[in-house]
C-alpha atoms as a PDB file:
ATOM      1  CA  UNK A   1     -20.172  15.006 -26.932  1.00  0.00           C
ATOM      2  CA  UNK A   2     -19.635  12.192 -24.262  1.00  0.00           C
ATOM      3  CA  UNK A   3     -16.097  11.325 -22.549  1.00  0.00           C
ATOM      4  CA  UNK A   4     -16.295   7.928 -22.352  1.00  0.00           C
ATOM      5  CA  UNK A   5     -13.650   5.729 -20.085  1.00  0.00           C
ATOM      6  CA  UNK A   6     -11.176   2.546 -21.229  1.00  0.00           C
ATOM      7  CA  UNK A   7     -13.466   0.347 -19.147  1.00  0.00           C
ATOM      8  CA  UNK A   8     -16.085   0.785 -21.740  1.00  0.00           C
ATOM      9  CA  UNK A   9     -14.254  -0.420 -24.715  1.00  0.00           C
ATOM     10  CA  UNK A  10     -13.735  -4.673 -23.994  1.00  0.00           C
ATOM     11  CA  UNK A  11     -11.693  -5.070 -26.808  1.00  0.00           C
ATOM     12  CA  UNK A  12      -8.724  -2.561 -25.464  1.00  0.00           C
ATOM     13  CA  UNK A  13      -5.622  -3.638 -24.467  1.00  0.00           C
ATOM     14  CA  UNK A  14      -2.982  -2.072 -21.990  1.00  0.00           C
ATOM     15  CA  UNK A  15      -0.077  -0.109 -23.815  1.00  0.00           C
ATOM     16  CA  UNK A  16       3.076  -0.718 -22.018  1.00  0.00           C
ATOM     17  CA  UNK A  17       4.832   1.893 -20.115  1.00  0.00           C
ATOM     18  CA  UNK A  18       8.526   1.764 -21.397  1.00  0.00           C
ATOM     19  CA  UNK A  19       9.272   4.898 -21.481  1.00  0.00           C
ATOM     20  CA  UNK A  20      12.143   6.499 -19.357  1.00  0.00           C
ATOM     21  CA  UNK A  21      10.066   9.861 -18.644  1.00  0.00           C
ATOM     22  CA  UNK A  22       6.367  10.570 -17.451  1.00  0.00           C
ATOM     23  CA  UNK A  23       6.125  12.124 -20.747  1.00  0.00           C
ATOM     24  CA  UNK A  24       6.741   9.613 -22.903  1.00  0.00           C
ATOM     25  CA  UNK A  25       4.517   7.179 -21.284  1.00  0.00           C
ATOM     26  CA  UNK A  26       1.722   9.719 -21.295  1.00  0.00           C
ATOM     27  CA  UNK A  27       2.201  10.321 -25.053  1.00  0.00           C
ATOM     28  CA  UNK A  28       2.697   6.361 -25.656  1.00  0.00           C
ATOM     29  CA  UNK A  29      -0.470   5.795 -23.731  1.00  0.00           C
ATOM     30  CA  UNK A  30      -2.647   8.384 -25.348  1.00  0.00           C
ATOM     31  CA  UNK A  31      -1.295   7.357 -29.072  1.00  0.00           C
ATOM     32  CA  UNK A  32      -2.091   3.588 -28.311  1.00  0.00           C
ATOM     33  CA  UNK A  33      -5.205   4.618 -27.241  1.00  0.00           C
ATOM     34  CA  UNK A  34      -6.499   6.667 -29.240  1.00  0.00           C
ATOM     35  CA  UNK A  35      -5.688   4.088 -32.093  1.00  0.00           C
ATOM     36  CA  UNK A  36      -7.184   1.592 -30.378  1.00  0.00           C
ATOM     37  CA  UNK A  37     -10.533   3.296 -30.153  1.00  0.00           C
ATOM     38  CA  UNK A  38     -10.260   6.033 -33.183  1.00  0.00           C
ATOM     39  CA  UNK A  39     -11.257   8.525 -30.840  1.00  0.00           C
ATOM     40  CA  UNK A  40      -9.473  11.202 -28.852  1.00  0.00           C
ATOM     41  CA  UNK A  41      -7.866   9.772 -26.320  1.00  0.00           C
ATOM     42  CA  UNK A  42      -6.641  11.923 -22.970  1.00  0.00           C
ATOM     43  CA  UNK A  43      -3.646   9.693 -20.828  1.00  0.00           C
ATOM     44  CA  UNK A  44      -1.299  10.318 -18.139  1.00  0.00           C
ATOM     45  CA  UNK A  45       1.575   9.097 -16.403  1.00  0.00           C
ATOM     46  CA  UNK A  46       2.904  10.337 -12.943  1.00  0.00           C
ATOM     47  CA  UNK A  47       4.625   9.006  -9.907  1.00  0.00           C
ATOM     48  CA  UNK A  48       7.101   9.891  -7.077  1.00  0.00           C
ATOM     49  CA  UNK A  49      10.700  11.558  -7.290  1.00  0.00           C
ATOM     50  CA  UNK A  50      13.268  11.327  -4.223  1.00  0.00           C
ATOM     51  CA  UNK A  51      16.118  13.299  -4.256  1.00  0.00           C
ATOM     52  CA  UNK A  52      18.202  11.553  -2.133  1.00  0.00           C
ATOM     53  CA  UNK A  53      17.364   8.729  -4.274  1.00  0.00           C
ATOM     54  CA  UNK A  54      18.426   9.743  -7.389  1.00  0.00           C
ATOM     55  CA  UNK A  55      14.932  10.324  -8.713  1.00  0.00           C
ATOM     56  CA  UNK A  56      13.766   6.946  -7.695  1.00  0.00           C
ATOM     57  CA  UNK A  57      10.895   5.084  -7.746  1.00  0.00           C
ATOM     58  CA  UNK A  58      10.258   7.720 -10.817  1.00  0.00           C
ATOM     59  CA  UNK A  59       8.282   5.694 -13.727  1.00  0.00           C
ATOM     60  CA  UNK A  60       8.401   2.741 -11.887  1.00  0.00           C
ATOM     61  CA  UNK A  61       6.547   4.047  -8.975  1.00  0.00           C
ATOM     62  CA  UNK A  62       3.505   1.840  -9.170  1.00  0.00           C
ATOM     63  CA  UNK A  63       6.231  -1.204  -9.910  1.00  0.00           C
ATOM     64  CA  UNK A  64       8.301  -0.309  -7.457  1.00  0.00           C
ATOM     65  CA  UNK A  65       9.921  -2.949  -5.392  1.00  0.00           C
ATOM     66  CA  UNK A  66       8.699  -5.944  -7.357  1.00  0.00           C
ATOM     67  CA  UNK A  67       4.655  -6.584  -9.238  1.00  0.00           C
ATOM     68  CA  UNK A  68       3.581  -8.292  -6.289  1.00  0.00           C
ATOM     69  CA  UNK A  69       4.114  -6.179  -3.722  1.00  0.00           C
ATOM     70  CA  UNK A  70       1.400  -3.499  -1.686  1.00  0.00           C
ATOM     71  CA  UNK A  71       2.214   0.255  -1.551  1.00  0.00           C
ATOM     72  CA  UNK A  72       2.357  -0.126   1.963  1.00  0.00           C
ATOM     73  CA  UNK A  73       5.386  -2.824   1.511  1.00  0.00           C
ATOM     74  CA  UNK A  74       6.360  -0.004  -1.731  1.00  0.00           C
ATOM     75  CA  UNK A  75       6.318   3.064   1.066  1.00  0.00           C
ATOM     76  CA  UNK A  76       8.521   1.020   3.657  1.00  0.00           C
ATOM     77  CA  UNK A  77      10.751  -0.120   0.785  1.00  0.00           C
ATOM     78  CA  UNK A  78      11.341   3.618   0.036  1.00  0.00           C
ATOM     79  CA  UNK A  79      11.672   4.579   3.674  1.00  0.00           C
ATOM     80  CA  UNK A  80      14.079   2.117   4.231  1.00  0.00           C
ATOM     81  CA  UNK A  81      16.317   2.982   1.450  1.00  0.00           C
ATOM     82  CA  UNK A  82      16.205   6.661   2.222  1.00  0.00           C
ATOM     83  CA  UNK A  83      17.418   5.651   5.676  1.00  0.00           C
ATOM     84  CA  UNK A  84      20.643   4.639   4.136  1.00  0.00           C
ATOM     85  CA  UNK A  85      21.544   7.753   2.827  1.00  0.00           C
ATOM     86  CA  UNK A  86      23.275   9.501   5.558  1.00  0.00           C
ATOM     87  CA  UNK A  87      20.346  11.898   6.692  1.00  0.00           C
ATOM     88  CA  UNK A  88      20.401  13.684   2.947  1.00  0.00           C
ATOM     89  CA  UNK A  89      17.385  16.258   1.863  1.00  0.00           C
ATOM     90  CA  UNK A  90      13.714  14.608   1.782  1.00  0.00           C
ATOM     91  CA  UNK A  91      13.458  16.860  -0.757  1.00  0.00           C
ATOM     92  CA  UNK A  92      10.722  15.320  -3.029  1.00  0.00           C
ATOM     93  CA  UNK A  93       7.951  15.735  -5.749  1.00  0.00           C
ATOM     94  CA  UNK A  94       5.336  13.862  -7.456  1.00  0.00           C
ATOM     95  CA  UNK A  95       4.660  14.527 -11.115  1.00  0.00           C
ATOM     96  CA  UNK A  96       2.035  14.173 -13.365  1.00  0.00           C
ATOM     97  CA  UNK A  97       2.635  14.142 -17.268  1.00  0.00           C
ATOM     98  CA  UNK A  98      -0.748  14.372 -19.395  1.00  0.00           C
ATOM     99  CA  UNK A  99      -0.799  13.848 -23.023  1.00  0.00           C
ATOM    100  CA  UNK A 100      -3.530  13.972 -25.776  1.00  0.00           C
ATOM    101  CA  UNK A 101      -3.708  12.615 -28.983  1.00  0.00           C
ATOM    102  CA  UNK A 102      -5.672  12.568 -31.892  1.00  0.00           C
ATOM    103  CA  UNK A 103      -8.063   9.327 -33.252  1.00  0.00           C
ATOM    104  CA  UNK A 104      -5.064   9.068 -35.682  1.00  0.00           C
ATOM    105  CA  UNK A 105      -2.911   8.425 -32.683  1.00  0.00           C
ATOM    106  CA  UNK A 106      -1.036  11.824 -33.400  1.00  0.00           C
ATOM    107  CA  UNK A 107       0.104  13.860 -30.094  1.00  0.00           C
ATOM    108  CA  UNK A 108      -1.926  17.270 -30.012  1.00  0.00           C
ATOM    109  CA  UNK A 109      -1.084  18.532 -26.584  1.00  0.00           C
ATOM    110  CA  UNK A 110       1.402  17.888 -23.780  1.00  0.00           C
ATOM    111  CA  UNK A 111       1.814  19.258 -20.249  1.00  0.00           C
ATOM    112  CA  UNK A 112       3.207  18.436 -17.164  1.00  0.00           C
ATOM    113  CA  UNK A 113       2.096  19.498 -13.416  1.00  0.00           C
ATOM    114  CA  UNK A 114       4.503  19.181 -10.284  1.00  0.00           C
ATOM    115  CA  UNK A 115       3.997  19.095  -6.725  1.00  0.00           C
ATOM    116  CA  UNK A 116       6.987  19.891  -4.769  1.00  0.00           C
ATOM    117  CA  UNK A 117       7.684  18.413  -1.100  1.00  0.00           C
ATOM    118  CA  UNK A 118       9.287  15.977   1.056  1.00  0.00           C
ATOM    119  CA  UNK A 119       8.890  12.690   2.080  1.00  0.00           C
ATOM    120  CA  UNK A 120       7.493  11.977   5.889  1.00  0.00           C
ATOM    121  CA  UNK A 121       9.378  10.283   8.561  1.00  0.00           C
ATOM    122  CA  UNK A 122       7.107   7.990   8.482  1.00  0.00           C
ATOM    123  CA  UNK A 123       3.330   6.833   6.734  1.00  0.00           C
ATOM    124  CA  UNK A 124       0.467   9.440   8.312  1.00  0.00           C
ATOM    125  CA  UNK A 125      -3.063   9.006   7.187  1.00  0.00           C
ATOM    126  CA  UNK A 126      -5.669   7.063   5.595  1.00  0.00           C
ATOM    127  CA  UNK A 127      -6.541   9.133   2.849  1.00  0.00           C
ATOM    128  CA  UNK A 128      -5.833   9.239  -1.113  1.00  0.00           C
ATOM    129  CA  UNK A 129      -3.332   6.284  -2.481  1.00  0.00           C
ATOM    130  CA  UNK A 130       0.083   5.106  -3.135  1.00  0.00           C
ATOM    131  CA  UNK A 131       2.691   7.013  -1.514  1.00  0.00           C
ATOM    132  CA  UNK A 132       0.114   9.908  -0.232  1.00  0.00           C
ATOM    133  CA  UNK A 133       0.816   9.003   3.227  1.00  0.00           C
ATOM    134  CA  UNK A 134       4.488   9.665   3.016  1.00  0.00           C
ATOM    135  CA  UNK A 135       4.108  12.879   0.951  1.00  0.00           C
ATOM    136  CA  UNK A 136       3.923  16.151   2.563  1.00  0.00           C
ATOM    137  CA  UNK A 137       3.320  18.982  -0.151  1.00  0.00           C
ATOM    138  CA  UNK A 138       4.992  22.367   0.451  1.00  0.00           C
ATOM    139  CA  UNK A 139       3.898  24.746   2.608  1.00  0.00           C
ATOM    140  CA  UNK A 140       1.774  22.132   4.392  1.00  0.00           C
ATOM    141  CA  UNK A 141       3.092  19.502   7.645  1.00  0.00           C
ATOM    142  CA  UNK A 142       0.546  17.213   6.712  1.00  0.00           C
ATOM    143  CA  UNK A 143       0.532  14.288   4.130  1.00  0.00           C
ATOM    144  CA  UNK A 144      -1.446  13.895   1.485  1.00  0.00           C
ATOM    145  CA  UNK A 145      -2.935  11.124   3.350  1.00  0.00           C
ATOM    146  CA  UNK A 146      -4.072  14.087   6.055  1.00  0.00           C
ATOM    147  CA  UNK A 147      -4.981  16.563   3.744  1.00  0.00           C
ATOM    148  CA  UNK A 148      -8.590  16.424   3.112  1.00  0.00           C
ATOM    149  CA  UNK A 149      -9.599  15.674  -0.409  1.00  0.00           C
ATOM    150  CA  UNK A 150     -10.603  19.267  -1.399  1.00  0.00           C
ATOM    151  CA  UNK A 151      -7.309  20.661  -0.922  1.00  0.00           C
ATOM    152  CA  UNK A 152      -5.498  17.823  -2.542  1.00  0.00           C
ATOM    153  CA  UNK A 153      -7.608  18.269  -5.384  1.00  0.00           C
ATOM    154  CA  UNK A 154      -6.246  21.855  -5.651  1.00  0.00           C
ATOM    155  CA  UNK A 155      -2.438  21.412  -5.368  1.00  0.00           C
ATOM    156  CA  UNK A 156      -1.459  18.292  -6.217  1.00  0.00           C
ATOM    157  CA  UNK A 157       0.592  17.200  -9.709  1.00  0.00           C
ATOM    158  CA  UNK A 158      -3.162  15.786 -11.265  1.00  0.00           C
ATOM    159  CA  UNK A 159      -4.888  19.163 -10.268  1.00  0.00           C
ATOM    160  CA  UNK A 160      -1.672  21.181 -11.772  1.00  0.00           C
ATOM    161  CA  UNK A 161      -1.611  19.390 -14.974  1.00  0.00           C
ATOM    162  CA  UNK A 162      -5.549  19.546 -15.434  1.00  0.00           C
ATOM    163  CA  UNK A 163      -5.478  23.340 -14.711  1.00  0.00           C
ATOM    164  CA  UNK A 164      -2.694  23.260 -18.244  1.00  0.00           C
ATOM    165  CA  UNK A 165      -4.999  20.455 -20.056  1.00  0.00           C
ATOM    166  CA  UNK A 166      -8.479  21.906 -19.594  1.00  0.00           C
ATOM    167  CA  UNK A 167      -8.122  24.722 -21.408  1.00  0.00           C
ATOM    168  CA  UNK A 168      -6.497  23.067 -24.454  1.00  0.00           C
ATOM    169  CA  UNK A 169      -9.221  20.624 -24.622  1.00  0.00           C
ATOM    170  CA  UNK A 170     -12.338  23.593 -24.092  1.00  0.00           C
ATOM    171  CA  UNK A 171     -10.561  24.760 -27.165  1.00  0.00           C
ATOM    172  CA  UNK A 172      -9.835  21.853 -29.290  1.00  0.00           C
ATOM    173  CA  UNK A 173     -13.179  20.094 -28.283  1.00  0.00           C
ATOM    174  CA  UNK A 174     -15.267  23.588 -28.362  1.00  0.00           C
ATOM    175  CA  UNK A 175     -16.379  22.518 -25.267  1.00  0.00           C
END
């Protein structure tokens, strides 16, 4: 068996994201696909939740704030707006929804991993992407942008939803 990534098929396109939950667009992703290619077909979906901001950026975290805008423009966006609220809870949490679907496009498997935390005063580090440098994972005071790699690897939403995938697939793949 080989896993093989999208960048090795020319001919795919991008399946849209309109889904109003991580899940969905997980399971829309991996269906499309997986149709697309006729094999199995492993996607995911994840962003950032605020609290104070009613859940936002949520599914539009990578679209937050306009197409044409950086994440560091996307991270003082959020900053800004969480300014407004009055001092409420930083209270925050990325997600990660993973889905897996057969070469029929049917949806075998479905998990979701969370990693709870708040959101910095401010961006701190160079390290990981998107919003890392304003996340700071319970039980830790430094960003994900400070953290070194090896530990974000083991607590972050990606490593939590792996650790619920992984064991599905050694199963259904008998690998």
């Amino acid at each position: 068996m080989r896993i093989v990534a999208l960048d090795e098929f020319a001919a795919v396109i991008e399946v849209e994201e309109p889904g109003s939950t991580f899940n969905e667009n997980a399971r829309l992703k991996a269906s499309g696909y997986a149709l697309q290619t006729n094999l199995v077909s492993l996607a995911d979906d994840s962003g950032l939740e605020v609290s104070a901001l009613g859940g936002r950026p949520g599914v539009l975290s990578a679209r937050y704030g306009g197409p044409d805008i950086s994440f560091d423009q996307r991270m003082s966006l959020l900053l800004a707006e969480l300014s407004l609220t009055g001092g409420e809870s930083r209270r925050a949490r990325f997600i990660c929804s993973m889905a897996v679907a057969d070469s029929m496009g049917r949806i075998l498997f479905a998990v979701e991993g969370v990693c709870g935390g708040r959101i910095a005063e401010e961006p701190r580090g160079l390290g990981g992407f998107g919003y890392d440098p304003i996340f700071i994972p319970n039980g830790f005071e430094l960003t994900f942008g400070e953290l070194p790699e090896t530990v974000k690897r083991e607590i972050s939403h990606r490593a939590r939803a792996f650790e619920q995938i992984i064991p599905f697939l050694r199963d259904y793949l008998a690998i």
